[in-house]
C-alpha atoms as a PDB file:
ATOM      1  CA  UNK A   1     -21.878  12.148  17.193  1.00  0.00           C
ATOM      2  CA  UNK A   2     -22.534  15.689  16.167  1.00  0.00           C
ATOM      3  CA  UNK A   3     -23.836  16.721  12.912  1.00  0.00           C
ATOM      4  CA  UNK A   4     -21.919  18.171  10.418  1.00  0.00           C
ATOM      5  CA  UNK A   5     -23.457  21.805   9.295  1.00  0.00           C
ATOM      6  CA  UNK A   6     -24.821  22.868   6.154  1.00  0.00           C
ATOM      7  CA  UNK A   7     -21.298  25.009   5.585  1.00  0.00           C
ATOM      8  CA  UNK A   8     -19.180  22.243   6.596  1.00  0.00           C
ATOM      9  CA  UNK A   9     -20.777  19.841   4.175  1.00  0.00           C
ATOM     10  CA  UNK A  10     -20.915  22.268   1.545  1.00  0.00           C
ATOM     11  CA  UNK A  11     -16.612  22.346   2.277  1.00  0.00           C
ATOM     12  CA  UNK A  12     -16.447  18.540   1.980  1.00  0.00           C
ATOM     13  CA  UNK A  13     -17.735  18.541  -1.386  1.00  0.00           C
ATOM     14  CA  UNK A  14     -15.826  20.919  -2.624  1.00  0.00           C
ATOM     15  CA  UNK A  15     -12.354  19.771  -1.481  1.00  0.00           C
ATOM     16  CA  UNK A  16     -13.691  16.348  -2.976  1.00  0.00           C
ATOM     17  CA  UNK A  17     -14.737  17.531  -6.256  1.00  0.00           C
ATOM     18  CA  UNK A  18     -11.860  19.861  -6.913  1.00  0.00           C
ATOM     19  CA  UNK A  19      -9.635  16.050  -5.846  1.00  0.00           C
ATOM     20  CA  UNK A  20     -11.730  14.057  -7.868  1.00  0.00           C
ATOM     21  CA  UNK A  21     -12.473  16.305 -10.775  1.00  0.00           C
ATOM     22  CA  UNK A  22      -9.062  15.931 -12.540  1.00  0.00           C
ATOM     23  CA  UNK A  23      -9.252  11.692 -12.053  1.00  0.00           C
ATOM     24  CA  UNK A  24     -13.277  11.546 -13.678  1.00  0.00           C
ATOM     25  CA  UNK A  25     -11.711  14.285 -16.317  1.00  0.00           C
ATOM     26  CA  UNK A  26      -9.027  11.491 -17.227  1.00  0.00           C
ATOM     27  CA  UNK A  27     -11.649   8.788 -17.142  1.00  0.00           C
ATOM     28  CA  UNK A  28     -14.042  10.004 -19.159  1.00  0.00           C
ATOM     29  CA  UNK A  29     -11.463  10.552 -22.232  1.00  0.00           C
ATOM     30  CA  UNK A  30     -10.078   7.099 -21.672  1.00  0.00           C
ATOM     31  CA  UNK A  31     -13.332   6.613 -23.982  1.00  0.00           C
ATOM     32  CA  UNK A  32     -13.647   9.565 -26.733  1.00  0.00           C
ATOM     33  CA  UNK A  33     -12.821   8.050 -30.191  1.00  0.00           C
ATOM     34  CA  UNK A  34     -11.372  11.386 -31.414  1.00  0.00           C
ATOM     35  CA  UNK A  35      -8.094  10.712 -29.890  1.00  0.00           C
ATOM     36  CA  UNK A  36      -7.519  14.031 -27.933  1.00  0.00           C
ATOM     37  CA  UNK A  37      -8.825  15.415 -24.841  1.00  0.00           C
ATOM     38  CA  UNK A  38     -10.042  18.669 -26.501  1.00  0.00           C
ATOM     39  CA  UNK A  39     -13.409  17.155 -27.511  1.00  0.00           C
ATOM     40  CA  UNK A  40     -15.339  14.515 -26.960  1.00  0.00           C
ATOM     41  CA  UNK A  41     -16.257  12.780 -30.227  1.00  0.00           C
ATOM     42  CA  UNK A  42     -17.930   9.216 -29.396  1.00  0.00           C
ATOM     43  CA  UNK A  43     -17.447   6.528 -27.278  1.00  0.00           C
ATOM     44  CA  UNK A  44     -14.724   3.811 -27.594  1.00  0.00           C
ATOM     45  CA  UNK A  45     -12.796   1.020 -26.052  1.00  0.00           C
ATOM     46  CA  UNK A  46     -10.492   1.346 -28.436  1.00  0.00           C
ATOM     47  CA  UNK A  47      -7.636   2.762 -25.896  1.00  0.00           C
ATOM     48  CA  UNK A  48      -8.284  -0.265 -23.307  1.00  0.00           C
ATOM     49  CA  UNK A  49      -7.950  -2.318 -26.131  1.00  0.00           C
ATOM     50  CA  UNK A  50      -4.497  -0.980 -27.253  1.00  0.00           C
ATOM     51  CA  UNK A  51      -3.824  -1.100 -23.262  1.00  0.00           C
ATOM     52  CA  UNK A  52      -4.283  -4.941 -23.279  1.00  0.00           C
ATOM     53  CA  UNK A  53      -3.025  -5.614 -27.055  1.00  0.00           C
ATOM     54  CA  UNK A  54       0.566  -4.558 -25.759  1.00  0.00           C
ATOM     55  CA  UNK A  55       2.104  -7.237 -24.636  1.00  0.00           C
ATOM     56  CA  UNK A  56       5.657  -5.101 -23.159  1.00  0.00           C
ATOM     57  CA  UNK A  57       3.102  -3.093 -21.294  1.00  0.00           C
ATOM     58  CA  UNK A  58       1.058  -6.549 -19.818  1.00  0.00           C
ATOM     59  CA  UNK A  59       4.816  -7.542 -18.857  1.00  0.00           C
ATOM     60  CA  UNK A  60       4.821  -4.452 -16.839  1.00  0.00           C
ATOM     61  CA  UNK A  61       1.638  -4.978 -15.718  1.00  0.00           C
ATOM     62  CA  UNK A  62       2.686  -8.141 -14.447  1.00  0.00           C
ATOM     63  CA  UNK A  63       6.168  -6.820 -12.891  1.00  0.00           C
ATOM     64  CA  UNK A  64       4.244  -4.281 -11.044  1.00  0.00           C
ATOM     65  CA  UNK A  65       1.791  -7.033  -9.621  1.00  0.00           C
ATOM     66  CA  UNK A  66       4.606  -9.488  -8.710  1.00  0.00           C
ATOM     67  CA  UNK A  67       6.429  -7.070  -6.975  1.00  0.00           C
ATOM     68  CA  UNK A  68       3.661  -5.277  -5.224  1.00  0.00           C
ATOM     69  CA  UNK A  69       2.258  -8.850  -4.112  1.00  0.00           C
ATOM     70  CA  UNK A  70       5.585 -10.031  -2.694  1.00  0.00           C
ATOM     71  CA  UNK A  71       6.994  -6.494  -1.443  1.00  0.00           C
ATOM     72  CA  UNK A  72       3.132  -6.934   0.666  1.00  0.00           C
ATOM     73  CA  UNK A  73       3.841 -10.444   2.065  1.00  0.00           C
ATOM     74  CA  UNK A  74       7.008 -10.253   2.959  1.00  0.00           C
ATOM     75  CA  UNK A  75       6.649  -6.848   4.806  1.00  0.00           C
ATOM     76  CA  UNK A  76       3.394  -7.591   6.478  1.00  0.00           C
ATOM     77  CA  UNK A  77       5.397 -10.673   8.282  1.00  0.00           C
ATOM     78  CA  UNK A  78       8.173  -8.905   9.161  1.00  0.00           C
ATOM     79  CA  UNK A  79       6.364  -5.764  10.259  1.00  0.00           C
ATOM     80  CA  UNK A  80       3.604  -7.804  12.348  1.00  0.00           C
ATOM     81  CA  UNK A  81       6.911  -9.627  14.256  1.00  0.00           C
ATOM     82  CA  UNK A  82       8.318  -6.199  14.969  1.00  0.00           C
ATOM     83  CA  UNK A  83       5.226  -4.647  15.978  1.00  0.00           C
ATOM     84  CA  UNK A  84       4.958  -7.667  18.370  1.00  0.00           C
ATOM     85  CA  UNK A  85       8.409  -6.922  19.216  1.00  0.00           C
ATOM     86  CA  UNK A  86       8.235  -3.363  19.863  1.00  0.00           C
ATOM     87  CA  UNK A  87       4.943  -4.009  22.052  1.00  0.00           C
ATOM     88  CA  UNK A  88       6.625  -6.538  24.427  1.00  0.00           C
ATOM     89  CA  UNK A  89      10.087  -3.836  24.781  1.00  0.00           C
ATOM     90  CA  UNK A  90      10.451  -3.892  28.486  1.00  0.00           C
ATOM     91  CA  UNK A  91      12.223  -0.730  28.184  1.00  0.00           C
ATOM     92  CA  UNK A  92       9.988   2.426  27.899  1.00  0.00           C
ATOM     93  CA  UNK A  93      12.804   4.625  26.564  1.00  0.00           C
ATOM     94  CA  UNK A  94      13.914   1.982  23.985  1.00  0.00           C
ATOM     95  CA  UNK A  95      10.419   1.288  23.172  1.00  0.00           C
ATOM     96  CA  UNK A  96       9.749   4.977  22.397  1.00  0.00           C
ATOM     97  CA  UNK A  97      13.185   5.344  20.378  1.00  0.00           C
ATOM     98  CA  UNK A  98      12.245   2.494  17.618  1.00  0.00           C
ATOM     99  CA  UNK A  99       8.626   3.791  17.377  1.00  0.00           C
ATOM    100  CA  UNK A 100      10.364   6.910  16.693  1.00  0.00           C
ATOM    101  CA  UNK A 101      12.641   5.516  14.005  1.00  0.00           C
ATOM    102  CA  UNK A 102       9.983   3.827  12.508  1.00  0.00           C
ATOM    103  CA  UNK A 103       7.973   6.949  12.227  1.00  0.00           C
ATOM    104  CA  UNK A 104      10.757   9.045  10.910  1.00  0.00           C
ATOM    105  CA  UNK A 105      10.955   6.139   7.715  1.00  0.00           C
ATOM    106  CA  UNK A 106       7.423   7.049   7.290  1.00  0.00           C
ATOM    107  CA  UNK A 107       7.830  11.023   6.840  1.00  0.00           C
ATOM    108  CA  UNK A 108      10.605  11.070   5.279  1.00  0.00           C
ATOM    109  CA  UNK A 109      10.169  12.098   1.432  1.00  0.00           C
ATOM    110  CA  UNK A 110      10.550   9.426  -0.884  1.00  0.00           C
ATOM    111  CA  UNK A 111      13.329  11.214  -3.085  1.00  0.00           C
ATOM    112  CA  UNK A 112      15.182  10.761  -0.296  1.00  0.00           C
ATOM    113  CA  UNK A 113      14.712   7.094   0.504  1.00  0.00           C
ATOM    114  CA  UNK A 114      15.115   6.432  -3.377  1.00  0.00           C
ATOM    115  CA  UNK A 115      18.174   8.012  -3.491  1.00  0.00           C
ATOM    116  CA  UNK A 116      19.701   6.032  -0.171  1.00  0.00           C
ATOM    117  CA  UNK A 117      19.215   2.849  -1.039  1.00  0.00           C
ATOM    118  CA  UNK A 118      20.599   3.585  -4.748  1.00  0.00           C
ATOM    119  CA  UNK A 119      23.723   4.956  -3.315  1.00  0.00           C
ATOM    120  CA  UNK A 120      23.141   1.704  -1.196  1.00  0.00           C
ATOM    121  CA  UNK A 121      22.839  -0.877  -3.705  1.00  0.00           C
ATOM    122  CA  UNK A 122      25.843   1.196  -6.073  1.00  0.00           C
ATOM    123  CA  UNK A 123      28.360   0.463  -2.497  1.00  0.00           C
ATOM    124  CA  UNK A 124      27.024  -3.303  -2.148  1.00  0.00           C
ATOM    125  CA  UNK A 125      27.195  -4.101  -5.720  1.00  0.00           C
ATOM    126  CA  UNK A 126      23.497  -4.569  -6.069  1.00  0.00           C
ATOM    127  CA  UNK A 127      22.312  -4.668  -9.627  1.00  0.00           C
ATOM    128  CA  UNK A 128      19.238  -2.492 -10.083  1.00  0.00           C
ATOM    129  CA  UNK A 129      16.134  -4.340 -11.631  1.00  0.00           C
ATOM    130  CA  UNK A 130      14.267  -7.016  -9.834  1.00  0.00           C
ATOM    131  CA  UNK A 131      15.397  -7.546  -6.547  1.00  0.00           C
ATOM    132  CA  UNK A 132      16.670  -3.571  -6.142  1.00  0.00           C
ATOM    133  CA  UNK A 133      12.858  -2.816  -6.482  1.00  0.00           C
ATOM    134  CA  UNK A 134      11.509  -5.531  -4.328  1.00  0.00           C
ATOM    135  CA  UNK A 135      13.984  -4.914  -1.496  1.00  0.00           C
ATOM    136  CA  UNK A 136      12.992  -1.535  -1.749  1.00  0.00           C
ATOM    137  CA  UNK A 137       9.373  -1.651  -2.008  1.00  0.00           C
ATOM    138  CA  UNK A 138      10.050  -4.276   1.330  1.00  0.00           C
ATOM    139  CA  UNK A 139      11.652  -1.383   3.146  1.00  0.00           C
ATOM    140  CA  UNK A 140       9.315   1.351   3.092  1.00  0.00           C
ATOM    141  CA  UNK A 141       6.397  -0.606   3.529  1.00  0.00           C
ATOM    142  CA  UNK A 142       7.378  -2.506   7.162  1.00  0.00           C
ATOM    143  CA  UNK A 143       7.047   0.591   8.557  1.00  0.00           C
ATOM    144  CA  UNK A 144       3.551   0.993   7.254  1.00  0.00           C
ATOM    145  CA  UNK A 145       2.363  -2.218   8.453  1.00  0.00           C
ATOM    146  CA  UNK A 146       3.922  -1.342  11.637  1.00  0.00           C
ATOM    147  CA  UNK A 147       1.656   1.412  12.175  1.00  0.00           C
ATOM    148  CA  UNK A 148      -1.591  -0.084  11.451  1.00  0.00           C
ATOM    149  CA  UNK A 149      -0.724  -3.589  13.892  1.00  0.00           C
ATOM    150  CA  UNK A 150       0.549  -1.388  16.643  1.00  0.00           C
ATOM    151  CA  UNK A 151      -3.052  -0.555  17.756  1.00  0.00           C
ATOM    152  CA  UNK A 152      -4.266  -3.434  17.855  1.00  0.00           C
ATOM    153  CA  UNK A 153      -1.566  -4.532  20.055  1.00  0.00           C
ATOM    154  CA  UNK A 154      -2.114  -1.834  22.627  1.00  0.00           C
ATOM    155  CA  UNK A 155      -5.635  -2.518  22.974  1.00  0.00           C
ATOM    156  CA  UNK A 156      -4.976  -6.245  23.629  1.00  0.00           C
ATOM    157  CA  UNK A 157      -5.379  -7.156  27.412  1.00  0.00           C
ATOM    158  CA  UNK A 158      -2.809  -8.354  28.749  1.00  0.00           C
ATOM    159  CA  UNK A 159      -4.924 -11.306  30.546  1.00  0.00           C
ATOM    160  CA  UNK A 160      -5.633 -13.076  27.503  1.00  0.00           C
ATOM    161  CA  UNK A 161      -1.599 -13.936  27.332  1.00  0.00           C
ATOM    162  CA  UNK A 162      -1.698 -14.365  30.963  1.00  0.00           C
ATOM    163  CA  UNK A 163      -4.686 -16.759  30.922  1.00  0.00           C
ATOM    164  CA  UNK A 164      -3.093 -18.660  27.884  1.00  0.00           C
ATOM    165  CA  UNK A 165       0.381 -19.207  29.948  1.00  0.00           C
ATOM    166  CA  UNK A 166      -1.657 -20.474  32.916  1.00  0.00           C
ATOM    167  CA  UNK A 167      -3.238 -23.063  30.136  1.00  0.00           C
ATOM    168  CA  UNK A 168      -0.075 -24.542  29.352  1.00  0.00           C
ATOM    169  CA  UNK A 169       0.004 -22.774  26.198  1.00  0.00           C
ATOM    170  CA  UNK A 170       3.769 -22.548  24.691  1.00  0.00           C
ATOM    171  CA  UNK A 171       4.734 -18.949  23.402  1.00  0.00           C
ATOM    172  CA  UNK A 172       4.177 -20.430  19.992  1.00  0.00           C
ATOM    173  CA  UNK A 173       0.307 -20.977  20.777  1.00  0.00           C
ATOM    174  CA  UNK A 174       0.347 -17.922  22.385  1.00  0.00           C
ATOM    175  CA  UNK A 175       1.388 -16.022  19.078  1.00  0.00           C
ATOM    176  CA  UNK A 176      -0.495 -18.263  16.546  1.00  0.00           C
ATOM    177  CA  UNK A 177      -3.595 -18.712  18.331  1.00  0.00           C
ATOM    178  CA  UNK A 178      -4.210 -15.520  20.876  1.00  0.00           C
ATOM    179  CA  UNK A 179      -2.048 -12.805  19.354  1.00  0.00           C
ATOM    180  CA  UNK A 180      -2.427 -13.614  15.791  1.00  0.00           C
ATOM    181  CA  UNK A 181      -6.568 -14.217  15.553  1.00  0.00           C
ATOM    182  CA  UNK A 182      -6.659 -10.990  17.905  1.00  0.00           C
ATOM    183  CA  UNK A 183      -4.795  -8.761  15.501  1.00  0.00           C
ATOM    184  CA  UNK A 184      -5.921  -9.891  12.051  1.00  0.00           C
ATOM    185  CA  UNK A 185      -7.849  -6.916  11.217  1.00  0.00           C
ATOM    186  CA  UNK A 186      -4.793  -4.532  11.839  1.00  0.00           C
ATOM    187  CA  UNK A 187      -2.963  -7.099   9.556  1.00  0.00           C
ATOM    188  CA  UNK A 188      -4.989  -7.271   6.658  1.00  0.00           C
ATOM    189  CA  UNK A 189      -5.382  -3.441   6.795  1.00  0.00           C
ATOM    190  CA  UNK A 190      -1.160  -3.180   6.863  1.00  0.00           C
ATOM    191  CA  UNK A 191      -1.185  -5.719   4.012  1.00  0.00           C
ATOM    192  CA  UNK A 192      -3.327  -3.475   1.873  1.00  0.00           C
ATOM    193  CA  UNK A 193      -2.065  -0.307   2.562  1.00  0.00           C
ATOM    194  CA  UNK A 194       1.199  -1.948   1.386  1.00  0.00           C
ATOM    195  CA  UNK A 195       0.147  -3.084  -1.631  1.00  0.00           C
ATOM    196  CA  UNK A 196      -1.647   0.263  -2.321  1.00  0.00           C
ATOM    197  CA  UNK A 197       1.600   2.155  -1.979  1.00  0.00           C
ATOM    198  CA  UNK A 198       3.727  -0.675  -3.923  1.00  0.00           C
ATOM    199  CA  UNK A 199       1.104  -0.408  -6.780  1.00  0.00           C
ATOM    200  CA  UNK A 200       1.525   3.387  -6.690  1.00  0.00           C
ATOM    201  CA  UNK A 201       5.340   4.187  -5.839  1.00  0.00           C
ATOM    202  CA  UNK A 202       7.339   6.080  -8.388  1.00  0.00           C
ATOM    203  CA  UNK A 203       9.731   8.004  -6.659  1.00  0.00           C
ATOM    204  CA  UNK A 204      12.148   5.620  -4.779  1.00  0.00           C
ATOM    205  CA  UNK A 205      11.264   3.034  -7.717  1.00  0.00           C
ATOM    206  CA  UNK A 206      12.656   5.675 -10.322  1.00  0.00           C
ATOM    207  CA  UNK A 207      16.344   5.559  -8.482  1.00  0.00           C
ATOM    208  CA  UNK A 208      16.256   1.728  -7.811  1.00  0.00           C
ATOM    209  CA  UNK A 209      14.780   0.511 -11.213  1.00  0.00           C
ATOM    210  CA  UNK A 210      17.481  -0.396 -14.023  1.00  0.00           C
ATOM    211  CA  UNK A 211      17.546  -0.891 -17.658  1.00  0.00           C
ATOM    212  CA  UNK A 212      15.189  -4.108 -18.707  1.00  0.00           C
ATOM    213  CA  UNK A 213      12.414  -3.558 -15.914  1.00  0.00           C
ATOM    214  CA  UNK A 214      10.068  -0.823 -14.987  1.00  0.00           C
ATOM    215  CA  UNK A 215       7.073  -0.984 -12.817  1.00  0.00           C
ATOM    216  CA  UNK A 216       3.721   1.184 -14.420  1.00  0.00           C
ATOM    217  CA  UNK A 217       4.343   4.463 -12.698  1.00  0.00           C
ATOM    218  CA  UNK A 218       7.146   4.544 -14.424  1.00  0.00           C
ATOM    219  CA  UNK A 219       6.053   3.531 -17.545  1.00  0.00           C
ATOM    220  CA  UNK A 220       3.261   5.890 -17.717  1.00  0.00           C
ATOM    221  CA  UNK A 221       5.935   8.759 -16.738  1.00  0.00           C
ATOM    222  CA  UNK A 222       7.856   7.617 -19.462  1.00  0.00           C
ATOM    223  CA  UNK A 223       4.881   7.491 -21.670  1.00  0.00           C
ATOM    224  CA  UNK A 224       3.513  10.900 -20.774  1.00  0.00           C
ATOM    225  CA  UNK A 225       6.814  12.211 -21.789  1.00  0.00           C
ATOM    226  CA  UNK A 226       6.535  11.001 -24.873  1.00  0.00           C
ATOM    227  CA  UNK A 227       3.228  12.756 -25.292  1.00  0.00           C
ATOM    228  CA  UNK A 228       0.462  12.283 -23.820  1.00  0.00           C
ATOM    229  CA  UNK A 229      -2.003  10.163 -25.791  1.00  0.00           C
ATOM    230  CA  UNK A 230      -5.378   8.506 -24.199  1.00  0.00           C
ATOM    231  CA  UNK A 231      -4.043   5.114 -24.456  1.00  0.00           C
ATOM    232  CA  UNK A 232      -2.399   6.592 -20.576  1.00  0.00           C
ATOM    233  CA  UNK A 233      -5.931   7.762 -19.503  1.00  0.00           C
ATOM    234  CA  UNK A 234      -7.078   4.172 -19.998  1.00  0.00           C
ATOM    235  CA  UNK A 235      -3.611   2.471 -18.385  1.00  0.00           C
ATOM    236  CA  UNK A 236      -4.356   5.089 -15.523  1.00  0.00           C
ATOM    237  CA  UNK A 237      -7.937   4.681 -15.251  1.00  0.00           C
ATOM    238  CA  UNK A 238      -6.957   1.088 -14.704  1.00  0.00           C
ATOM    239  CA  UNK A 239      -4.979   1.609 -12.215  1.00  0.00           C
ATOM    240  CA  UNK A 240      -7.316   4.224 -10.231  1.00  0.00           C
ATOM    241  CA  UNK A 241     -10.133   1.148 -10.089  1.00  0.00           C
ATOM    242  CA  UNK A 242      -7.661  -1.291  -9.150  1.00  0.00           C
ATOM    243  CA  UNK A 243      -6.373   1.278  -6.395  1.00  0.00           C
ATOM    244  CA  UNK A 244     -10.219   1.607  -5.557  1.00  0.00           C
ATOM    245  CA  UNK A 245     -10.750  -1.899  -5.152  1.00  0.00           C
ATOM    246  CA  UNK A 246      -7.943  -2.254  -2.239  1.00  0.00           C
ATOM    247  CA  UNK A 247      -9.393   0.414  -0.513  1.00  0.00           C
ATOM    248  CA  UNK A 248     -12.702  -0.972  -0.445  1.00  0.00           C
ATOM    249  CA  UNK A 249     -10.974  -4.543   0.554  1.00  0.00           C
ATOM    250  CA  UNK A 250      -9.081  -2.528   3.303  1.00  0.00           C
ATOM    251  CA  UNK A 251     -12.706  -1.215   4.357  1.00  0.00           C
ATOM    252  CA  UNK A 252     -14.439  -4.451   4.186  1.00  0.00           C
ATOM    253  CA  UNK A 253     -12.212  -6.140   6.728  1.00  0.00           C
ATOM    254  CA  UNK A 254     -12.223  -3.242   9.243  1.00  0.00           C
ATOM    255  CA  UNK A 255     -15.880  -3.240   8.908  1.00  0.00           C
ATOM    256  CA  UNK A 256     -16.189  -6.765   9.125  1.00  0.00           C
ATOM    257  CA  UNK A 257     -13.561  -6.932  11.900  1.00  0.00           C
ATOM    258  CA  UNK A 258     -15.376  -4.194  14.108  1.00  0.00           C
ATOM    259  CA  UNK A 259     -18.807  -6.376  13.636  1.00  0.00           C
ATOM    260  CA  UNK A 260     -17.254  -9.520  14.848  1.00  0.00           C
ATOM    261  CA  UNK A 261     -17.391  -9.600  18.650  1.00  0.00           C
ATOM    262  CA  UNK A 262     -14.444 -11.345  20.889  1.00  0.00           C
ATOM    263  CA  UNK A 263     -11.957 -11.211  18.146  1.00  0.00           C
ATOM    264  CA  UNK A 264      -8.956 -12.585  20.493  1.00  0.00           C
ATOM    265  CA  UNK A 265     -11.396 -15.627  22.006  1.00  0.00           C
ATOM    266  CA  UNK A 266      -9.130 -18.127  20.138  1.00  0.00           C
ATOM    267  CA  UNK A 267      -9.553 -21.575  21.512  1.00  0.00           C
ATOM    268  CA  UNK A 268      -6.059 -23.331  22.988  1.00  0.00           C
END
């Protein structure tokens, strides 16, 4: 692998600072006792405190967490069955038109999706809350998990399935214990890329959330609107380490996963 030079290194760290900079900014205020981000007066935990001391906001909390854990379970299964599904399409062109589709959900801009399944769930009768956000939060993150499977799929020889059939295994043991062990890496990374952009969604949330439940993007935007006070530098900083913490999951299991030779050498 060729070495990155001096210049390009220099680049790296300052597209990262000027990305980061604003985040540690709103960290390290989450602390100052003076109550304002114009000066930093002492240290506290004072806002954390208030953070955790309000209870409608650990309801949120918890809303947020329910739905991003569910939205991420539910969509992982379905999206690892139709990336199996899409992988076995006999039909090139047909093949090629749902990957299409399902890159198209991707791209598209989230006002737009938000707005969709609103006008959806108006038509249907739908009552926006709960379920409106966890169907949603379902739909744009199949197509997530979707992606990530897929390669794993297409770098899965085909002779393992063929061997298994010659075994006697049934297309059940052929999904549970060739396709399934082979592919777990790709899983666990869809999983957590789902429940990174469940945690962090506010746009298609914002059109499908009703009266009596909000999510913490929304809260916060609500919050901010109200003024911004560091009680929503600590809520945020929060929610920046929790974000963290998936991401280093997500990079402990592809790590792990590349370090752990014969991956689809399930026994039937």
């Amino acid at each position: 692998m060729a070495k990155l030079s001096k210049s390009a290194k220099l680049y790296l760290v300052v597209v990262f600072a000027i990305l980061y900079a604003p985040i540690f900014y709103l960290i390290f205020y989450s602390f100052n006792s003076g109550g304002t981000m114009s000066s930093f007066e002492g240290f506290t935990l004072e806002h954390y405190g208030a953070v955790f001391n309000d209870t409608r906001l650990l309801i949120i909390l918890m809303n947020t967490i329910i739905i991003a854990l569910l939205s991420s379970l539910i969509s992982t299964a379905i999206g690892v069955l139709g990336a199996i599904g899409i992988v076995f399409l006999r039909n090139r062109k047909t093949r090629n038109a749902v990957l299409s589709l399902n890159t198209i959900l991707i791209v598209s801009p989230d006002v737009i999706i938000g707005a969709s399944f609103l006008i959806l769930f108006t038509m249907i009768g739908v009552k926006l809350g709960f379920a409106s956000v966890l169907i949603s939060h379902i739909a744009f993150s199949i197509p997530i998990v979707v992606i990530m499977v897929l390669p794993k799929l297409q770098e899965m020889s085909g002779s393992l399935i063929d061997a298994a059939t010659d075994l006697g295994a049934s297309k059940r043991d052929i999904l549970t214990r060739v396709i399934i062990p082979y592919i777990k890496p790709g899983i666990f990374a869809g999983f957590f890329l789902a429940l990174t952009y469940s945690l962090d969604d506010f746009a298609v949330t914002f059109f499908v959330t009703g009266n009596g439940f909000s999510t913490l993007s929304i809260e916060i935007y609500s919050m901010a609107r109200a003024g911004i006070t560091l009680t929503i530098n600590a809520l945020s900083a929060l929610i920046f380490v929790v974000t963290l913490g998936l991401v280093l999951g997500y990079y402990f299991f592809n790590q792990r996963a590349g370090q752990t030779p014969g991956t689809g050498g399930a026994k039937l």
